[in-house]
C-alpha atoms as a PDB file:
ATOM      1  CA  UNK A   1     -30.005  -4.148  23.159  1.00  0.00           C
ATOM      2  CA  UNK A   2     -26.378  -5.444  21.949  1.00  0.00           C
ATOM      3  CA  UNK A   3     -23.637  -3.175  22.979  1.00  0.00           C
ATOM      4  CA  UNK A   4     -21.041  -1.867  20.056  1.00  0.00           C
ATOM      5  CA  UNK A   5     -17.857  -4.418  19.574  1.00  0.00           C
ATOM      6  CA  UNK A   6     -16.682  -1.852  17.131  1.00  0.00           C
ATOM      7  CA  UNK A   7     -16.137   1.575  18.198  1.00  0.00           C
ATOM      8  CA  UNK A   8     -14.673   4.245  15.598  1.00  0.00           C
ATOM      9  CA  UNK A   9     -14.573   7.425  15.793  1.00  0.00           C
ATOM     10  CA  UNK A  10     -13.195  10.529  13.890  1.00  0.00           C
ATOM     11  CA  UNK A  11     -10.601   8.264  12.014  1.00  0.00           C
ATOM     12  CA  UNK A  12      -8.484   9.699   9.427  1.00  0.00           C
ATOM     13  CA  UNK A  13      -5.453   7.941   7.149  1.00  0.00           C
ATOM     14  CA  UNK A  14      -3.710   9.690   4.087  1.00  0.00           C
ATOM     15  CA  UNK A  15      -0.610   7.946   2.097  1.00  0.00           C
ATOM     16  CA  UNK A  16       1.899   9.247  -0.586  1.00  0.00           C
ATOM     17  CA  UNK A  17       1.252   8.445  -3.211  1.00  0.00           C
ATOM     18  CA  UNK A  18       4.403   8.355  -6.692  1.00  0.00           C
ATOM     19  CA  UNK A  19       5.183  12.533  -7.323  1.00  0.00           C
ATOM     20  CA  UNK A  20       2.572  14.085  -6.261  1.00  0.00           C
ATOM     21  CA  UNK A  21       2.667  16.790  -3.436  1.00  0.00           C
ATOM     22  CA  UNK A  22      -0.331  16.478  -2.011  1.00  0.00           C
ATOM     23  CA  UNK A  23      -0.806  12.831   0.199  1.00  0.00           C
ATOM     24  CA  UNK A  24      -4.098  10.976  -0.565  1.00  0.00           C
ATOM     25  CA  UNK A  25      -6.244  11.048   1.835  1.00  0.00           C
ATOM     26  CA  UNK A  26      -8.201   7.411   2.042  1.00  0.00           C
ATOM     27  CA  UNK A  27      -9.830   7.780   4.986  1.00  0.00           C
ATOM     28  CA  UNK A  28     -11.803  11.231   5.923  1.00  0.00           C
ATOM     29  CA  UNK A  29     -13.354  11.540   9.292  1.00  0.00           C
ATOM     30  CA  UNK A  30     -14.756   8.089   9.382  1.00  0.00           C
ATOM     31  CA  UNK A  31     -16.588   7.223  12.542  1.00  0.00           C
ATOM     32  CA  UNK A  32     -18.314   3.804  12.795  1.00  0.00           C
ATOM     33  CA  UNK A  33     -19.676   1.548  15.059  1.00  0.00           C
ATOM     34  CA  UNK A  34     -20.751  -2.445  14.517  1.00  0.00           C
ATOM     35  CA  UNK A  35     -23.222  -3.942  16.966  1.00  0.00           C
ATOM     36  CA  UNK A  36     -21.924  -7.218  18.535  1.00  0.00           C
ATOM     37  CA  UNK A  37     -23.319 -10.164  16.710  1.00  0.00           C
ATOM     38  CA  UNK A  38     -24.145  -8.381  14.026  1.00  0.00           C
ATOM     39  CA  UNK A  39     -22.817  -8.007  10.163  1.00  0.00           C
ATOM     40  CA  UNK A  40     -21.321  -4.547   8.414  1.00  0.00           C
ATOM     41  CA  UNK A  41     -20.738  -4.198   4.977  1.00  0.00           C
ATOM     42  CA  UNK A  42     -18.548  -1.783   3.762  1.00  0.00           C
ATOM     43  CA  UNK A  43     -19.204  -0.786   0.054  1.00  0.00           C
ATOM     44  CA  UNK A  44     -17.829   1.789  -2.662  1.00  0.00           C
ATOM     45  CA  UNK A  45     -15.973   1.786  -5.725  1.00  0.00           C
ATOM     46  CA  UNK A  46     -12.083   0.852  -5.753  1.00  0.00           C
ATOM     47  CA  UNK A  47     -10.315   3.536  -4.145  1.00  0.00           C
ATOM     48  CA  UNK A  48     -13.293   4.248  -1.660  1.00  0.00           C
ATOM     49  CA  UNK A  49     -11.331   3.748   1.288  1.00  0.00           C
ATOM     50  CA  UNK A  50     -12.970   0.600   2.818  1.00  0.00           C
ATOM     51  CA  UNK A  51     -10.011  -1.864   2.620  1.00  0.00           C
ATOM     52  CA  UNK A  52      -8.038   0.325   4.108  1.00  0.00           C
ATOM     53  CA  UNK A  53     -10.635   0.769   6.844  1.00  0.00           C
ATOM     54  CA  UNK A  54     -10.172  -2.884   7.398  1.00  0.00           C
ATOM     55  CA  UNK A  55      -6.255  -2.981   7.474  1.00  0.00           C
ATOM     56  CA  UNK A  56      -6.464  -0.212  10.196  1.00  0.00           C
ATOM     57  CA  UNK A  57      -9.107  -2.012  11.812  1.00  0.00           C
ATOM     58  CA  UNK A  58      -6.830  -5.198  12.501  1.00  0.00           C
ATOM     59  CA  UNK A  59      -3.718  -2.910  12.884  1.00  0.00           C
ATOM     60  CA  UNK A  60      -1.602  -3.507   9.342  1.00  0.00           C
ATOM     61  CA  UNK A  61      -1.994   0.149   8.621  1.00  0.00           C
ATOM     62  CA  UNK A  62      -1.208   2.927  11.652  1.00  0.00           C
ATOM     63  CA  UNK A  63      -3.713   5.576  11.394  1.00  0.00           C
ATOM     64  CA  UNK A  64      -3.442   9.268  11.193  1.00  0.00           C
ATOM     65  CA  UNK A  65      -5.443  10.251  14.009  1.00  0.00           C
ATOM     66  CA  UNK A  66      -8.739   8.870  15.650  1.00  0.00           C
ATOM     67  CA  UNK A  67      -9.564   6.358  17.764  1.00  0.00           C
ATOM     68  CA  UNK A  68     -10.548   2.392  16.643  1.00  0.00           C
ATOM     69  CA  UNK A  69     -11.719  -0.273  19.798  1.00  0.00           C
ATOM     70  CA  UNK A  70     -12.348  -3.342  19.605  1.00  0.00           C
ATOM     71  CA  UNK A  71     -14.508  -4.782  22.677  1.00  0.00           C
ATOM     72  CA  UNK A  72     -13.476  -1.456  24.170  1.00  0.00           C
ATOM     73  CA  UNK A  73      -9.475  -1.980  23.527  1.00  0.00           C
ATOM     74  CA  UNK A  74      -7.755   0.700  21.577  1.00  0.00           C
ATOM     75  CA  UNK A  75      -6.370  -0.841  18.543  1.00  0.00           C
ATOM     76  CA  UNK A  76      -2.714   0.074  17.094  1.00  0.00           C
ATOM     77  CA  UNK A  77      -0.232  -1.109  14.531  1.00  0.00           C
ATOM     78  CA  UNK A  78       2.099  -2.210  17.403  1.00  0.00           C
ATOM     79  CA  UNK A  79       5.205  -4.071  16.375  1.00  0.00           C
ATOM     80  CA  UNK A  80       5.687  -5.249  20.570  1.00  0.00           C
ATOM     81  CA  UNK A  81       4.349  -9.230  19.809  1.00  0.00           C
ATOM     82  CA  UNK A  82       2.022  -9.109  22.959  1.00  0.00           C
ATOM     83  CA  UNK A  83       0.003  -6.697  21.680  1.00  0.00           C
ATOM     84  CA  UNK A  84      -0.186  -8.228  18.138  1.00  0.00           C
ATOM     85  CA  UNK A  85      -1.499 -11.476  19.673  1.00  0.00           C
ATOM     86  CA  UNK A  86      -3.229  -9.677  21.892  1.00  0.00           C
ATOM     87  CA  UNK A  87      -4.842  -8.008  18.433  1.00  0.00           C
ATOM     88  CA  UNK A  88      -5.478 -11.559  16.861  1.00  0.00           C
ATOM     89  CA  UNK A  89      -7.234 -12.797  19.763  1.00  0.00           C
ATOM     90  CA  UNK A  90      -9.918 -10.235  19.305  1.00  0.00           C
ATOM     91  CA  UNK A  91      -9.418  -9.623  15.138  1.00  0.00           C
ATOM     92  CA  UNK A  92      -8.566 -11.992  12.546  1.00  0.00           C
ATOM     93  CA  UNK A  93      -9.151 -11.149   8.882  1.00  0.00           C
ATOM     94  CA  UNK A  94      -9.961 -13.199   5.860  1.00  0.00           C
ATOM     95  CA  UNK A  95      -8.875 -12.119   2.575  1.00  0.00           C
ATOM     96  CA  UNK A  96      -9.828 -12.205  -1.266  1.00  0.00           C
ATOM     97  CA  UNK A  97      -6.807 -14.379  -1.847  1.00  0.00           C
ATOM     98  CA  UNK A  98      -6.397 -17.305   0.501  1.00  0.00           C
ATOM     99  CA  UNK A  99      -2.827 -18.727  -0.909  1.00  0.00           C
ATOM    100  CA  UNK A 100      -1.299 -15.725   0.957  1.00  0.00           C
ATOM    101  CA  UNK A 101      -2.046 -17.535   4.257  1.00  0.00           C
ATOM    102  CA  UNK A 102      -0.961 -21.312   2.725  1.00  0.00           C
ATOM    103  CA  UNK A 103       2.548 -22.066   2.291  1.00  0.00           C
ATOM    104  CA  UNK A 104       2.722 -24.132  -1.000  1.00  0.00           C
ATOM    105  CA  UNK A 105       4.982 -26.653   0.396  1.00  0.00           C
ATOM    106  CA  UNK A 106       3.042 -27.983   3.341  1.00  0.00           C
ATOM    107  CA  UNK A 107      -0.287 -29.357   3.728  1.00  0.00           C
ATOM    108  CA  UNK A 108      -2.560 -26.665   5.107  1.00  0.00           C
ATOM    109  CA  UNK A 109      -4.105 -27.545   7.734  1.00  0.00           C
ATOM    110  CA  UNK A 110      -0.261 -26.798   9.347  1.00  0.00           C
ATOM    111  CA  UNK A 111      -1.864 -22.790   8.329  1.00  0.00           C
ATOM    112  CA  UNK A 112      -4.158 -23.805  10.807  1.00  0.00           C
ATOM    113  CA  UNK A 113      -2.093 -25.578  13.975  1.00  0.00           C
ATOM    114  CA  UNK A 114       0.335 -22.618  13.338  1.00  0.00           C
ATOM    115  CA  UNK A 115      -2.601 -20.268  14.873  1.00  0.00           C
ATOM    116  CA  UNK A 116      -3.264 -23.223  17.938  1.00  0.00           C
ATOM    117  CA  UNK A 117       0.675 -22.905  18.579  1.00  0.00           C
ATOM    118  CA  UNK A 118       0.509 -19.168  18.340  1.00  0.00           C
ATOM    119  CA  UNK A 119      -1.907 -18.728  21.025  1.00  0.00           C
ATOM    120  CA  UNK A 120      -2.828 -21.693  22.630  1.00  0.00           C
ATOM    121  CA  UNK A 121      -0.826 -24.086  25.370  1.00  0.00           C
ATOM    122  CA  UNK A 122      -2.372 -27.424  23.760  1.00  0.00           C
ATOM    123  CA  UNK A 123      -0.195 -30.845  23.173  1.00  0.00           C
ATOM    124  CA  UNK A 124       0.298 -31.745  19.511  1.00  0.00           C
ATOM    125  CA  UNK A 125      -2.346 -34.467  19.977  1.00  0.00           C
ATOM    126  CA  UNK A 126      -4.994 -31.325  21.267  1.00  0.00           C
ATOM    127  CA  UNK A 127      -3.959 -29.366  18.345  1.00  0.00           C
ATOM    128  CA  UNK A 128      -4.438 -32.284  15.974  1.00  0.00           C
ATOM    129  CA  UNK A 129      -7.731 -32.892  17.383  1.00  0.00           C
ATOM    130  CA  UNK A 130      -8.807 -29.198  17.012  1.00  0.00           C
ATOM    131  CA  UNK A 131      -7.804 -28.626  13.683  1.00  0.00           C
ATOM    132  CA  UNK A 132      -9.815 -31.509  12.937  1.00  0.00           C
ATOM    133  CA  UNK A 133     -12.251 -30.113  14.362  1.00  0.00           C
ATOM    134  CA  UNK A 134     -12.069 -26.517  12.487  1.00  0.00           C
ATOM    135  CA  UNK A 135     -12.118 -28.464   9.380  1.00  0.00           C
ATOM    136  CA  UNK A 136     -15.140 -30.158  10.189  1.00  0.00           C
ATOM    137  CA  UNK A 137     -16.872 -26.588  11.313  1.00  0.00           C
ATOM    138  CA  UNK A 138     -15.951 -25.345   7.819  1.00  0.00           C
ATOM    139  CA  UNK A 139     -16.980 -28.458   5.412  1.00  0.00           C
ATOM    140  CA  UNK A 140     -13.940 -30.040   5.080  1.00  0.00           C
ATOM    141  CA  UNK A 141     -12.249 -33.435   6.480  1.00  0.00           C
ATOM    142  CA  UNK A 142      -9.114 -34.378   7.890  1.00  0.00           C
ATOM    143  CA  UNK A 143      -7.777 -35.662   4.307  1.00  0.00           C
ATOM    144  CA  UNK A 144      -8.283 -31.997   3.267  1.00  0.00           C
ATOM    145  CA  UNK A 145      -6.255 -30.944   5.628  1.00  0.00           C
ATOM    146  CA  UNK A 146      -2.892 -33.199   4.822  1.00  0.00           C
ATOM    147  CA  UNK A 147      -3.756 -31.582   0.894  1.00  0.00           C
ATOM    148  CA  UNK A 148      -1.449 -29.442  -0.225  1.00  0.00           C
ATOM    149  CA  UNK A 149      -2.410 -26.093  -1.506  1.00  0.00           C
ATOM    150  CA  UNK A 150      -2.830 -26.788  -5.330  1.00  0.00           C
ATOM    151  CA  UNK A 151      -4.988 -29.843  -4.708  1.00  0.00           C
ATOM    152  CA  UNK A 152      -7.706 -27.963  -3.318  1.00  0.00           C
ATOM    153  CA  UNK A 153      -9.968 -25.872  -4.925  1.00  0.00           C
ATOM    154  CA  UNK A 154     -10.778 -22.339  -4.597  1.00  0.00           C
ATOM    155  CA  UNK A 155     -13.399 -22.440  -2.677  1.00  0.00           C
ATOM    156  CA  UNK A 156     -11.930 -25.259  -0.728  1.00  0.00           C
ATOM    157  CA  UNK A 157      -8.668 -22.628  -0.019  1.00  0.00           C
ATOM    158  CA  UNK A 158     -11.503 -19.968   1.293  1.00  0.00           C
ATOM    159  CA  UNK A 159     -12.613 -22.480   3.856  1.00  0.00           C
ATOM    160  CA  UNK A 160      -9.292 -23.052   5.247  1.00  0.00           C
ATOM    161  CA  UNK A 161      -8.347 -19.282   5.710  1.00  0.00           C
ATOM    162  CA  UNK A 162     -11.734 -19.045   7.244  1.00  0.00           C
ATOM    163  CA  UNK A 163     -10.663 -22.069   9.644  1.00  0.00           C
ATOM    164  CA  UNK A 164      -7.325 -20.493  10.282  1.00  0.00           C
ATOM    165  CA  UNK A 165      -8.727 -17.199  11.134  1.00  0.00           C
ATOM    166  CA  UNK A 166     -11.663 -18.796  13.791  1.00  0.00           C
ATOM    167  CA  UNK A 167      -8.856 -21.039  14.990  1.00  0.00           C
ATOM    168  CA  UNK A 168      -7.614 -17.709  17.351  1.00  0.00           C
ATOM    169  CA  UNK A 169     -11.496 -17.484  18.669  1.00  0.00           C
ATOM    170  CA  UNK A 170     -11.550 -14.204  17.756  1.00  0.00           C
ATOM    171  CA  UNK A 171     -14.674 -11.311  18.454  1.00  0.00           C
ATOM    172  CA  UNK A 172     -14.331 -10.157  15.203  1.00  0.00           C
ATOM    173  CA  UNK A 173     -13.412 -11.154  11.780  1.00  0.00           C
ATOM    174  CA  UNK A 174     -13.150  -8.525   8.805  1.00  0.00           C
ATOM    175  CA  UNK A 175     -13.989 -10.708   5.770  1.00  0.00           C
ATOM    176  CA  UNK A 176     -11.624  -8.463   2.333  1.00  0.00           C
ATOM    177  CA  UNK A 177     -13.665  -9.168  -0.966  1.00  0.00           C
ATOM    178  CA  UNK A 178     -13.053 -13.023   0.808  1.00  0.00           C
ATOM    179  CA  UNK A 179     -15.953 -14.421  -1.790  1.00  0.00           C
ATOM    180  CA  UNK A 180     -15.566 -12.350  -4.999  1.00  0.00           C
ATOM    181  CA  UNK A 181     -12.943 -14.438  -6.422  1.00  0.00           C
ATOM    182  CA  UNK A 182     -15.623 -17.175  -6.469  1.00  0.00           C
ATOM    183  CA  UNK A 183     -17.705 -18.921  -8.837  1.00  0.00           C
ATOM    184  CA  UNK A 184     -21.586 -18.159  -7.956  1.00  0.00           C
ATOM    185  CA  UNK A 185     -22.392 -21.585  -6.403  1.00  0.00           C
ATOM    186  CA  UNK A 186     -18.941 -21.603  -4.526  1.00  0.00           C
ATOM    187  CA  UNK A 187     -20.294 -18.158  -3.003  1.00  0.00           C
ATOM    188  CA  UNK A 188     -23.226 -19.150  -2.185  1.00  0.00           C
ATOM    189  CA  UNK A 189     -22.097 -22.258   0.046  1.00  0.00           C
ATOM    190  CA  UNK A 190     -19.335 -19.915   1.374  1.00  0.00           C
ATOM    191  CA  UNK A 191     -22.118 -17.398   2.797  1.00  0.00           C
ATOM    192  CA  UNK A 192     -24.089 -19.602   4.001  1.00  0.00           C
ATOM    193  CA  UNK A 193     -20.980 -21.161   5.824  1.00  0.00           C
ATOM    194  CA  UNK A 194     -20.206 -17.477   7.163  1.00  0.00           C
ATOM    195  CA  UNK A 195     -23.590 -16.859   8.318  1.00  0.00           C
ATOM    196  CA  UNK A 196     -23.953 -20.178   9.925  1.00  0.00           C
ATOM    197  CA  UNK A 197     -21.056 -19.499  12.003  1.00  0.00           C
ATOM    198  CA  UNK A 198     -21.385 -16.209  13.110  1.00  0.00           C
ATOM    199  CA  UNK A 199     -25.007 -17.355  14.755  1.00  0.00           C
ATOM    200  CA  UNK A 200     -23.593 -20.679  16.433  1.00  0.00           C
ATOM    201  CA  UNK A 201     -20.806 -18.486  17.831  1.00  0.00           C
ATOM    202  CA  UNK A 202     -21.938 -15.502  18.375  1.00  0.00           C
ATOM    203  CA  UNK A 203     -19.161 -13.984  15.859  1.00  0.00           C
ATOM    204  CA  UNK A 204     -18.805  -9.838  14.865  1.00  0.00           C
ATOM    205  CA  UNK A 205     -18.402  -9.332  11.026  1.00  0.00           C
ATOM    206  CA  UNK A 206     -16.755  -6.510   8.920  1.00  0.00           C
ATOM    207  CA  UNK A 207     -17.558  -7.346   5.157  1.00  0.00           C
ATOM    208  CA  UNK A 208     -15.736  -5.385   2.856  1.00  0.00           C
ATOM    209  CA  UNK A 209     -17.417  -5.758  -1.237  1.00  0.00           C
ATOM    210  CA  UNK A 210     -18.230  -4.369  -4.169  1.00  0.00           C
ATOM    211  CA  UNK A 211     -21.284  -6.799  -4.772  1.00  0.00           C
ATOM    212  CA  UNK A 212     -24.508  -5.376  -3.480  1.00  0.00           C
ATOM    213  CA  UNK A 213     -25.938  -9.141  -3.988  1.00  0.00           C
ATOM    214  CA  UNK A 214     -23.965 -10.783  -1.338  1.00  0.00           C
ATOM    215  CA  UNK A 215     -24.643  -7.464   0.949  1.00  0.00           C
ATOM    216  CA  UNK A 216     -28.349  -8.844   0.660  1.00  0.00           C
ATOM    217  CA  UNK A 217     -27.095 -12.247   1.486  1.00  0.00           C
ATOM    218  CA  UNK A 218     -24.833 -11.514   4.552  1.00  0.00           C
ATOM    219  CA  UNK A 219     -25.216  -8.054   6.494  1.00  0.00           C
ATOM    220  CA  UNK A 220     -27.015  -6.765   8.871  1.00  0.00           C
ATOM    221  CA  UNK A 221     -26.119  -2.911   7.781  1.00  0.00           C
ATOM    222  CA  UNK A 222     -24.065  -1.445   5.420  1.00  0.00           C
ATOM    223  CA  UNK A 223     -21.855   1.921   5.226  1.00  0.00           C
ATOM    224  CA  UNK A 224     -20.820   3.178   1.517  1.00  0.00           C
ATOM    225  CA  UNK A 225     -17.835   5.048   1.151  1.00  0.00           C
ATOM    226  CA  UNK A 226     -16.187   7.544  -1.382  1.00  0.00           C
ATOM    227  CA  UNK A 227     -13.458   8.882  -1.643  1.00  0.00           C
ATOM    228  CA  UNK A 228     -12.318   8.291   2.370  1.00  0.00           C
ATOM    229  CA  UNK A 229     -15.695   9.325   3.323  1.00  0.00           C
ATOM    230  CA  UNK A 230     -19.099   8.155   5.121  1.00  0.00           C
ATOM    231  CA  UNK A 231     -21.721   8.948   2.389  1.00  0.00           C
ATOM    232  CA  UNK A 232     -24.680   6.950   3.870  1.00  0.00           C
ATOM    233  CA  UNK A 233     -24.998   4.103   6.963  1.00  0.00           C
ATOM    234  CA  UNK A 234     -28.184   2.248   7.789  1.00  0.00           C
ATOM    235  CA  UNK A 235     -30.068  -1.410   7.872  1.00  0.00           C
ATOM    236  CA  UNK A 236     -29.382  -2.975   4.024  1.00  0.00           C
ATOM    237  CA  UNK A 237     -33.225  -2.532   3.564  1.00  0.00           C
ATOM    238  CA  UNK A 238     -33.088   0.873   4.223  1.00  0.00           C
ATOM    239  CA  UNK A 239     -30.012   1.399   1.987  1.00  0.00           C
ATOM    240  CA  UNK A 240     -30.106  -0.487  -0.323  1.00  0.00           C
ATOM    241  CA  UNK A 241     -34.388  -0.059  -0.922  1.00  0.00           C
ATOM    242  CA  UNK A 242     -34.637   3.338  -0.237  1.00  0.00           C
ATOM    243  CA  UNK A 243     -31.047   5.081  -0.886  1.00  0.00           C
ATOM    244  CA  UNK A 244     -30.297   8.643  -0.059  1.00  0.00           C
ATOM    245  CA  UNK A 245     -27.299   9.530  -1.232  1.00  0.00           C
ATOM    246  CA  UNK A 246     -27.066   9.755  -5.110  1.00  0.00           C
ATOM    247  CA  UNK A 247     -23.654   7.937  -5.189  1.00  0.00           C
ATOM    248  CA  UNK A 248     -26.079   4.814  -3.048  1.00  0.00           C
ATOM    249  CA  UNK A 249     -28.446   5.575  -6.269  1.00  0.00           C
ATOM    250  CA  UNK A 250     -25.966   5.046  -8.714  1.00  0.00           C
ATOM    251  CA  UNK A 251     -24.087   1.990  -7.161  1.00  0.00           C
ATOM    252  CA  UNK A 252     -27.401  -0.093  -7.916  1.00  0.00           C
ATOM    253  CA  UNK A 253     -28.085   1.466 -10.732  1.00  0.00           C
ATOM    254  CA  UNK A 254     -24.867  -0.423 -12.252  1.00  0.00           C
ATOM    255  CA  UNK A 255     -25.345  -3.150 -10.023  1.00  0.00           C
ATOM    256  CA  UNK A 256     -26.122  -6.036 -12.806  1.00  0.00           C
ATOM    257  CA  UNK A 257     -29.903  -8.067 -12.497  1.00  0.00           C
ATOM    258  CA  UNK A 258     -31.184 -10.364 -14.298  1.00  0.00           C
ATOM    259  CA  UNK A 259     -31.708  -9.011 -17.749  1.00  0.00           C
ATOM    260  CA  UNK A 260     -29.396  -5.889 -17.461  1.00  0.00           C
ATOM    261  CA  UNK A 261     -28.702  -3.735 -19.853  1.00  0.00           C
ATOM    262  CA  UNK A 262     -27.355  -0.494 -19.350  1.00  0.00           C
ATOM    263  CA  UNK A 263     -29.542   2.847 -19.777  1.00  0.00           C
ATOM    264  CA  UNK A 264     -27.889   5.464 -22.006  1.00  0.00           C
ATOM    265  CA  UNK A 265     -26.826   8.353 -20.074  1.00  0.00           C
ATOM    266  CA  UNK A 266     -27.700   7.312 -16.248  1.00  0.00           C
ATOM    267  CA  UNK A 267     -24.614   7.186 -15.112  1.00  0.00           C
ATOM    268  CA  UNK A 268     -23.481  10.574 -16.562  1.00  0.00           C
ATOM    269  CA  UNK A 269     -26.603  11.474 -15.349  1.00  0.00           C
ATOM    270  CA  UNK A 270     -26.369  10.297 -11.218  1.00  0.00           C
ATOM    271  CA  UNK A 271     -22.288  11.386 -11.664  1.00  0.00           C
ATOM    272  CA  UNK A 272     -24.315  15.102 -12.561  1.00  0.00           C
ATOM    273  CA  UNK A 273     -25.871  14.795  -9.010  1.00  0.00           C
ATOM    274  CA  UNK A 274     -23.186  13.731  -7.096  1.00  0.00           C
ATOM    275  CA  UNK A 275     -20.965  16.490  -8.474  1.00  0.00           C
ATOM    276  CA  UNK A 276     -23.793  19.336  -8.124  1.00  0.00           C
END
């Protein structure tokens, strides 16, 4: 039976928010764990809490109180740099907009060697070799990786952040919304990518989204969040097939299909349930 790699328990995170008195609270009491090997989606509406579940997850947020282990480490927003590369070596993250992690100005596969250099004592000819070799695991070639941002494509971008982030051989990666920016067929080619990965090496995945398609595609279980909160955790067939929580209920019942078209009143009517 695979042990946890994820281990979180009674986590709570509130933030200020403009005037108002009372702070936010994002996260509420959130415990969850994520089997080793395995996939987690995290799902819910914008302001559900589940990104920021993923920036305290890989330390870019400091939490309130509760505890968050990764491979049985505590995990904190340290600003000492051994413990942040520490932190990457077990957590990278991959996120809905890969230009944040290119610099416009130099080819990007130098995103990638700047990971090697980080945490790695290899010669420049070892780190050439191994970025061309992260290119390769992730589709591309080694004339993708002299190509400066803008002559790459979306999807092309996605598959270098996702190179950049294995390049630390991480445990874990928490993937942000890291396809939804895509066109369909991109996405698809970009999931399979992800899942091909995480069975050659073994990888643990956090997969924050709002599309209850790719959850199909990619996880292994999924937790849905409002407002901060746990409302419902289980395999995506039990979920997702046979929901419990009316908020679940609702979530697929706006979840578009083939042929959609919306039924008057059922979301007034689920937003009756969830309120009673």
């Amino acid at each position: 039976m695979s042990s946890n790699i994820i281990e979180i328990s009674g986590l709570n995170k509130t933030f200020r928010v403009g005037g108002k008195h009372e702070p936010v609270r994002a996260l509420d009491d959130v415990s969850v764990t994520v089997r080793e090997g395995s996939c987690l989606a995290v799902v819910g509406e914008s302001g559900s809490g589940k990104t920021t579940l993923a920036r305290v997850l890989v330390g870019l947020e400091t939490k309130d109180s509760g505890e968050v282990r990764i491979a049985g480490s505590p995990v904190t927003a340290s600003l000492r740099r051994r413990e942040q590369r520490r932190r990457a070596r077990a957590v990278q993250m991959v996120f809905q907009d890969p230009n944040g992690s290119l610099n416009r100005r130099l080819p990007v596969g130098a995103a990638v060697d700047e990971v090697l250099r980080a945490h790695f004592r290899l010669s420049a000819a070892e780190r050439r070799a191994r970025v061309s070799e992260l290119f390769r695991s992730v589709g591309l070639t080694d004339a993708h990786a002299q190509s400066l941002p803008a002559n790459l494509s979306g999807g092309q971008k996605q598959r270098v952040a996702i190179a950049r982030a294995f390049a630390a051989e991480p445990q874990v990666i928490v993937l942000d919304e890291a396809v939804s920016a895509l066109d369909v067929s991109v996405q698809a080619q970009v999931l399979d990518l992800l899942h091909e990965l995480r069975r050659d090496k073994g990888l643990s995945y956090l997969f924050i989204t709002h599309d209850l398609s790719v959850v199909r595609t990619i996880a292994d279980d999924v937790l849905v969040m409002r407002h901060g909160q746990v409302l419902e955790r289980g395999s995506v067939g039990d979920v997702l097939d046979r929901p419990r929580s009316p908020y679940t209920k609702l979530l697929l019942e706006c979840a578009p299909k083939p042929g959609w078209k919306p039924r008057r009143g059922v979301i007034d009517h689920l937003n009756s349930e969830i309120a009673s």
